[in-house]
Protein backbone atom coordinates (compact mmCIF):
# COMPACT_ATOMS: atom_id res chain seq x y z
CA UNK A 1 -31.65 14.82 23.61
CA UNK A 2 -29.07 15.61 21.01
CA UNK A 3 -25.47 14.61 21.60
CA UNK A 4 -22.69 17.21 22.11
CA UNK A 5 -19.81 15.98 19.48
CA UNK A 6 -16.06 16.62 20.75
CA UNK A 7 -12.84 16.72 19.07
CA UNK A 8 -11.16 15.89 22.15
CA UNK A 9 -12.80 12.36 21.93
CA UNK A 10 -10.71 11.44 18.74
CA UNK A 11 -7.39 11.13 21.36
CA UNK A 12 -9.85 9.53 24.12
CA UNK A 13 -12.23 7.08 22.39
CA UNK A 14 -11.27 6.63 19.18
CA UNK A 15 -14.19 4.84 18.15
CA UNK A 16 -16.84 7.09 19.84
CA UNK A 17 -15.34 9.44 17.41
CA UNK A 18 -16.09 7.58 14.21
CA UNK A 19 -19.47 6.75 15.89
CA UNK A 20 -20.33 10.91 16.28
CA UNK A 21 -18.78 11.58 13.01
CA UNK A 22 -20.37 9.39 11.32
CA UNK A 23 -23.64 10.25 13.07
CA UNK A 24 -22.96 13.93 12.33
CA UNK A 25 -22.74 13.57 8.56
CA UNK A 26 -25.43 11.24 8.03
CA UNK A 27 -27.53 14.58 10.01
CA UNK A 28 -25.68 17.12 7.18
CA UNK A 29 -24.56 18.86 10.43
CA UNK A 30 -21.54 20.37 9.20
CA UNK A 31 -21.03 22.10 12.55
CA UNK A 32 -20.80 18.97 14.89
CA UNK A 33 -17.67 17.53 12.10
CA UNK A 34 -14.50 17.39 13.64
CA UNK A 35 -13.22 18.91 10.62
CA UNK A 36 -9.09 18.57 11.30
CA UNK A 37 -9.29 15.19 12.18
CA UNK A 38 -11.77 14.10 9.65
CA UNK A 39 -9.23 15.60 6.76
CA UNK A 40 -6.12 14.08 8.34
CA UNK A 41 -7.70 10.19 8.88
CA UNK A 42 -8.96 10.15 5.00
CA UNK A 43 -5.39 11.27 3.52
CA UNK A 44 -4.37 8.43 6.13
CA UNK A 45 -6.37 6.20 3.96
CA UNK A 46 -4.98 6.94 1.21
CA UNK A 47 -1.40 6.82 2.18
CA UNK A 48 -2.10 2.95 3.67
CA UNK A 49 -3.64 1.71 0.65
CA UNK A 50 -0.84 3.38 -1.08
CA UNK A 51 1.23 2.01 0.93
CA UNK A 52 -0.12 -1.68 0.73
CA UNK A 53 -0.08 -1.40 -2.95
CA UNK A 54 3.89 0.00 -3.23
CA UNK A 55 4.44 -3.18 -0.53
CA UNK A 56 2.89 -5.60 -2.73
CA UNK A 57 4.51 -4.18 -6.48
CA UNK A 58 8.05 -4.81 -3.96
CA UNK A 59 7.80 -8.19 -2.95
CA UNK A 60 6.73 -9.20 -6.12
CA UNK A 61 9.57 -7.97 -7.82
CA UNK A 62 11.79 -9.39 -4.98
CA UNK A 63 10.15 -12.73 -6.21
CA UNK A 64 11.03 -12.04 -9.81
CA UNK A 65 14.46 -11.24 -9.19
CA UNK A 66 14.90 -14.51 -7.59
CA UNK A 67 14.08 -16.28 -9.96
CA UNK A 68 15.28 -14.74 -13.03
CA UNK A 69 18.80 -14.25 -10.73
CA UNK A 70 19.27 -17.34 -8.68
CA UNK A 71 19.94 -20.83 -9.83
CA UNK A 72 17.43 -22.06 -6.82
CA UNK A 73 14.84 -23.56 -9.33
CA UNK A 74 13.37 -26.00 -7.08
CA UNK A 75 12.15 -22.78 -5.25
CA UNK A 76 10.81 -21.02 -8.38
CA UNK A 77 6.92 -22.80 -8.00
CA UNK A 78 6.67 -21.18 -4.65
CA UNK A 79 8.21 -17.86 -5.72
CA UNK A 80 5.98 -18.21 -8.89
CA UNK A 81 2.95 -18.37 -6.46
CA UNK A 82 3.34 -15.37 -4.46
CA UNK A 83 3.91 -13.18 -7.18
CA UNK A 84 0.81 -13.99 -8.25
CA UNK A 85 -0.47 -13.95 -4.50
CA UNK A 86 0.71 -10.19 -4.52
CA UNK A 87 -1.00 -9.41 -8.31
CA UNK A 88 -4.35 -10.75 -6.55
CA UNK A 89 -3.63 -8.33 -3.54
CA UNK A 90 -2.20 -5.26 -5.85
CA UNK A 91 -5.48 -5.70 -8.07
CA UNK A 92 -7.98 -5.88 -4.87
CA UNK A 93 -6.09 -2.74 -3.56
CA UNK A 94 -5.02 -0.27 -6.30
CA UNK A 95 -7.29 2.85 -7.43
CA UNK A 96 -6.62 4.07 -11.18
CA UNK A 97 -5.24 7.34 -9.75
CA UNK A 98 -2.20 4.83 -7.84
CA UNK A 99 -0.77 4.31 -11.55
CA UNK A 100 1.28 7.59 -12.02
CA UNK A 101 2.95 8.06 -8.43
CA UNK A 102 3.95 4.06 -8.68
CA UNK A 103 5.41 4.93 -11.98
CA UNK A 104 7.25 7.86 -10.87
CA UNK A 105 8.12 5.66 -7.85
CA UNK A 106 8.65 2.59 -9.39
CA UNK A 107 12.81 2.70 -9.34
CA UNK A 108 13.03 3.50 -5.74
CA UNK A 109 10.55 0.48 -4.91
CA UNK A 110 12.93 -1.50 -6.91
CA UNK A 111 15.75 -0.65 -5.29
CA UNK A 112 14.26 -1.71 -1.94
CA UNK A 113 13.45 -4.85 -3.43
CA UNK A 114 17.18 -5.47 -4.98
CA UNK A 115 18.73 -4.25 -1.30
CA UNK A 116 16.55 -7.63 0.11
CA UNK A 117 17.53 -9.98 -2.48
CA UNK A 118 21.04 -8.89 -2.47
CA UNK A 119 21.42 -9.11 1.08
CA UNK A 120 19.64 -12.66 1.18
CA UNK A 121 21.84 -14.16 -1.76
CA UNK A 122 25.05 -11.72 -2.11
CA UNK A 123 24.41 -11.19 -6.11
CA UNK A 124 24.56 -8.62 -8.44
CA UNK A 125 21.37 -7.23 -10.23
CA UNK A 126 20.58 -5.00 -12.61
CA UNK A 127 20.58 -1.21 -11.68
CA UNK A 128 17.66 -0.23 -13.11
CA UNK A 129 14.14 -2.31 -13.30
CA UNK A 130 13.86 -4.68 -15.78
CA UNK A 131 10.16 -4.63 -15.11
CA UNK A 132 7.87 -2.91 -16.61
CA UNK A 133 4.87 -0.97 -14.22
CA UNK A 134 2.39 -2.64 -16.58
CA UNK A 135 3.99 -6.17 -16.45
CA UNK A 136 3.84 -6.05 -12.34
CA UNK A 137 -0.01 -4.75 -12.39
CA UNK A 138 -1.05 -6.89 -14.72
């Protein structure tokens, strides 16, 4: 006996609704797809690994700024660390087609980086990113 695929389990049981989903596509069944729902949970994905990525490129260059702006150089090893830490999580997370909207994004995610380190040390940094995209990813 076939099972009946809902919609309505997507709000109910979540995971039933990956499990008929996935069942459904493996079957070509385009009819049984939960089409809506389907479209809206893979932009989802793509917005959270965005988002991880954009996360990542900030607190790195919250690290930099530290140390190329504070005289705290006994903390610079640890800072020096984690910015690596965050290249090995930007490089495990970032897709090629990432590159142009964290360019284009790039001054606003520096900003929210400068608001942190400003409001943690009360000092002045530059306006615009002294970072290059290509220096952060790489």
């Amino acid at each position: 006996m076939k099972r009946v695929f809902k919609a309505e389990s997507y709000e109910t049981d979540y995971y039933q609704w990956t499990l008929d989903q996935v069942e459904a596509l493996r079957e070509r069944n385009l009819d049984k797809l939960d089409w809506e729902n389907i479209i809206e949970e893979i932009e989802s994905l793509g917005r959270s690994d965005y988002n991880a990525v954009s996360s990542l490129l900030m607190r790195q260059i919250e690290h930099r700024l530290k140390i190329d702006y504070t005289p705290l150089e006994e903390c610079y090893k640890k800072w020096q660390v984690e910015i690596q830490a965050f290249k090995i999580g930007i490089k495990r997370k970032i897709s090629p087609s990432m590159k142009p909207k964290l360019k284009k994004d790039l001054e606003e995610i520096y900003q929210d980086a400068v608001s942190l380190v400003t409001l943690e040390y009360g000092i002045n940094l530059p306006d615009q990113c002294p970072y290059t995209l290509d220096e952060l990813l790489y």
